[in-house]
C-alpha atoms as a PDB file:
ATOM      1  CA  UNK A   1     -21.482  -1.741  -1.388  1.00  0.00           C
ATOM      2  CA  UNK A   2     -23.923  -4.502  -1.628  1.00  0.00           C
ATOM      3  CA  UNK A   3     -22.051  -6.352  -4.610  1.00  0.00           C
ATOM      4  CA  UNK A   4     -18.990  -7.459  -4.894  1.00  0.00           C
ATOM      5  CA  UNK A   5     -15.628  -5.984  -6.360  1.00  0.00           C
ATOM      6  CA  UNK A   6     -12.501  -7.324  -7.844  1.00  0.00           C
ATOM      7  CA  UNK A   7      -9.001  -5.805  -5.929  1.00  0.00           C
ATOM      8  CA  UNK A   8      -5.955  -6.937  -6.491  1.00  0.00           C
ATOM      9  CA  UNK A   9      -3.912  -7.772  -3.260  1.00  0.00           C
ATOM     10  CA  UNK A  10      -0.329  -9.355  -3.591  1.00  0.00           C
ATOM     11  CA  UNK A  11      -0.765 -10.011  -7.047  1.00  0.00           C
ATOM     12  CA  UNK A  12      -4.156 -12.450  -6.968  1.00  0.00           C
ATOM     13  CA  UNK A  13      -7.272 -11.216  -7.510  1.00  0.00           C
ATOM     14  CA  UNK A  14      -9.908 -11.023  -4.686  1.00  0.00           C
ATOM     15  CA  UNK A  15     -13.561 -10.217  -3.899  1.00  0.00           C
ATOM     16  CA  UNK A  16     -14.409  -8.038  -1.738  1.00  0.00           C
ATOM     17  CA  UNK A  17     -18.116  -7.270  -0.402  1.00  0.00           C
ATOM     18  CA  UNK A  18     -19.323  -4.410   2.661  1.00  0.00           C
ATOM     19  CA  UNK A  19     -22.331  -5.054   3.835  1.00  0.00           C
ATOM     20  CA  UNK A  20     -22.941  -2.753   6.825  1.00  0.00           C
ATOM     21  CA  UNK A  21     -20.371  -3.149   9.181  1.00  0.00           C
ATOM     22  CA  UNK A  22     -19.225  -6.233   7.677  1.00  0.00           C
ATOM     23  CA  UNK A  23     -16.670  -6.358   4.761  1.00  0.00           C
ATOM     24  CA  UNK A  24     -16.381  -9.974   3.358  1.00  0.00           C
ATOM     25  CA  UNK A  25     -12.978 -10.888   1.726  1.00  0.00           C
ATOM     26  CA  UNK A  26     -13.118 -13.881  -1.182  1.00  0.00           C
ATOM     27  CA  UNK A  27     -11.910 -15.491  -4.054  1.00  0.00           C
ATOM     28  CA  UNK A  28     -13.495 -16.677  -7.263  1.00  0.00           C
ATOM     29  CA  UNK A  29     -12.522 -20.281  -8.657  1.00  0.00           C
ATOM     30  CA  UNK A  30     -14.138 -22.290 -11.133  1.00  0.00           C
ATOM     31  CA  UNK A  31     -16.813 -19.713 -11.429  1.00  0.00           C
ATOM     32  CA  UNK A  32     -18.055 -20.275  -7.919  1.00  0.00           C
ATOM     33  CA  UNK A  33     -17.039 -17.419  -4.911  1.00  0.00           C
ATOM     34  CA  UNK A  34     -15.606 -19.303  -1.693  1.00  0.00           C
ATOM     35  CA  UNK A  35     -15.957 -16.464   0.826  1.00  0.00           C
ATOM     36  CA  UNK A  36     -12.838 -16.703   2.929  1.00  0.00           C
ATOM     37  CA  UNK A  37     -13.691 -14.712   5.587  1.00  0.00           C
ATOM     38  CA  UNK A  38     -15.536 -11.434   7.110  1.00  0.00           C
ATOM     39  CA  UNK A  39     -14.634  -8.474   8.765  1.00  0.00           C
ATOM     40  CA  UNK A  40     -15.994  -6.323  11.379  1.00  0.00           C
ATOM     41  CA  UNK A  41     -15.325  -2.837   9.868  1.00  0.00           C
ATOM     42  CA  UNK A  42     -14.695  -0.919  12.952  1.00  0.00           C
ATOM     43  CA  UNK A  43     -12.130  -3.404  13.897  1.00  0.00           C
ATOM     44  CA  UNK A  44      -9.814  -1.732  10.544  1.00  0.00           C
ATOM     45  CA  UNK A  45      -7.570   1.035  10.942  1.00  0.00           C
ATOM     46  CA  UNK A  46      -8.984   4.246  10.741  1.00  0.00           C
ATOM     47  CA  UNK A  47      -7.317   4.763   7.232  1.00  0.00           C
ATOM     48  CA  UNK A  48      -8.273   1.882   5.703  1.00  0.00           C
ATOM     49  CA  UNK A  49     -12.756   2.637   6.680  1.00  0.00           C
ATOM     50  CA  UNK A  50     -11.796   5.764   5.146  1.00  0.00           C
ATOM     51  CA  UNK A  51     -10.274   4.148   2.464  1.00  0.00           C
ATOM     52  CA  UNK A  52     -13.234   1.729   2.442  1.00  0.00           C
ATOM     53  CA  UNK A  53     -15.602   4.278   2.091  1.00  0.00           C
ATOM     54  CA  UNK A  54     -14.548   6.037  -0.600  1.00  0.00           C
ATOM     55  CA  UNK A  55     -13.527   2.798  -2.349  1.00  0.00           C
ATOM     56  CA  UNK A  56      -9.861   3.510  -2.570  1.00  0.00           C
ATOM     57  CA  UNK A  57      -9.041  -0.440  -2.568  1.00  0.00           C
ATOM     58  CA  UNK A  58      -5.607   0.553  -4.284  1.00  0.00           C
ATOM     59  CA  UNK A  59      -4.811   2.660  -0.228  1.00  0.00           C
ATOM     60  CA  UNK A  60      -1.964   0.901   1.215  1.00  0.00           C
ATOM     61  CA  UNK A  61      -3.520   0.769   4.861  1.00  0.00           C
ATOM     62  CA  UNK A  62      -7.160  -0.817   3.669  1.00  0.00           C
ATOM     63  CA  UNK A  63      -4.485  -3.333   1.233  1.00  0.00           C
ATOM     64  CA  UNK A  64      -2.178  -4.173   4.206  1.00  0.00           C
ATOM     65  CA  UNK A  65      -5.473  -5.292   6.518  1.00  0.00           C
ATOM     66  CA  UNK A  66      -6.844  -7.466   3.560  1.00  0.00           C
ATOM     67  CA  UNK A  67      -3.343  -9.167   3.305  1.00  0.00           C
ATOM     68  CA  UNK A  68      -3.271  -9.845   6.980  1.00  0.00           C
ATOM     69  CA  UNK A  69      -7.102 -11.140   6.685  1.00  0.00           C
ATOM     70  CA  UNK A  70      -6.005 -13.860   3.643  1.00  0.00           C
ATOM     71  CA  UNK A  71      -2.500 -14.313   5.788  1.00  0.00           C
ATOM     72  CA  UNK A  72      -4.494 -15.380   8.495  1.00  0.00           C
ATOM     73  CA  UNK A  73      -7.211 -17.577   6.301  1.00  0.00           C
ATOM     74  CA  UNK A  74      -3.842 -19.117   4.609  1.00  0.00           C
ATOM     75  CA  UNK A  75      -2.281 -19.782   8.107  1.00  0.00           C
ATOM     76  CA  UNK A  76      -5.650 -21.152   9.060  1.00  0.00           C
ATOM     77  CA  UNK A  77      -5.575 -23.943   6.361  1.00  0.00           C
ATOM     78  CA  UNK A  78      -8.113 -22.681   4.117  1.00  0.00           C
END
């Protein structure tokens, strides 16, 4: 997945973007994408890569790791 796709996590829409190992989480505001942060694949549960793969972004696993990922960006300051 070389472009990027709208999920929905705790109500606010997101981007998300794999490329290779990496999945990249953002958000979209004003028309402009502010990447928040990227993951190392390998480092998500094993349900949520198999979510990944078969782009299941709805799977609660792959949903709870991108909450913790924009938890940690909020808790960050960004």
């Amino acid at each position: 997945m070389s472009d990027s796709t709208t999920i929905e996590l705790g109500g606010e829409e997101y981007l998300v973007r794999r490329e290779g190992g990496t999945l990249s989480l953002g958000r979209q505001v004003g028309g402009e994408t502010t990447w928040l942060d990227d993951v190392d694949v390998s480092q998500l549960p094993a349900p949520a890569q198999e979510a990944l793969d078969r782009g299941d972004h709805d799977e609660q696993t792959l949903q709870t790791a991108l909450l913790g990922v924009v938890q940690a960006e909020v808790n960050r300051g960004g």
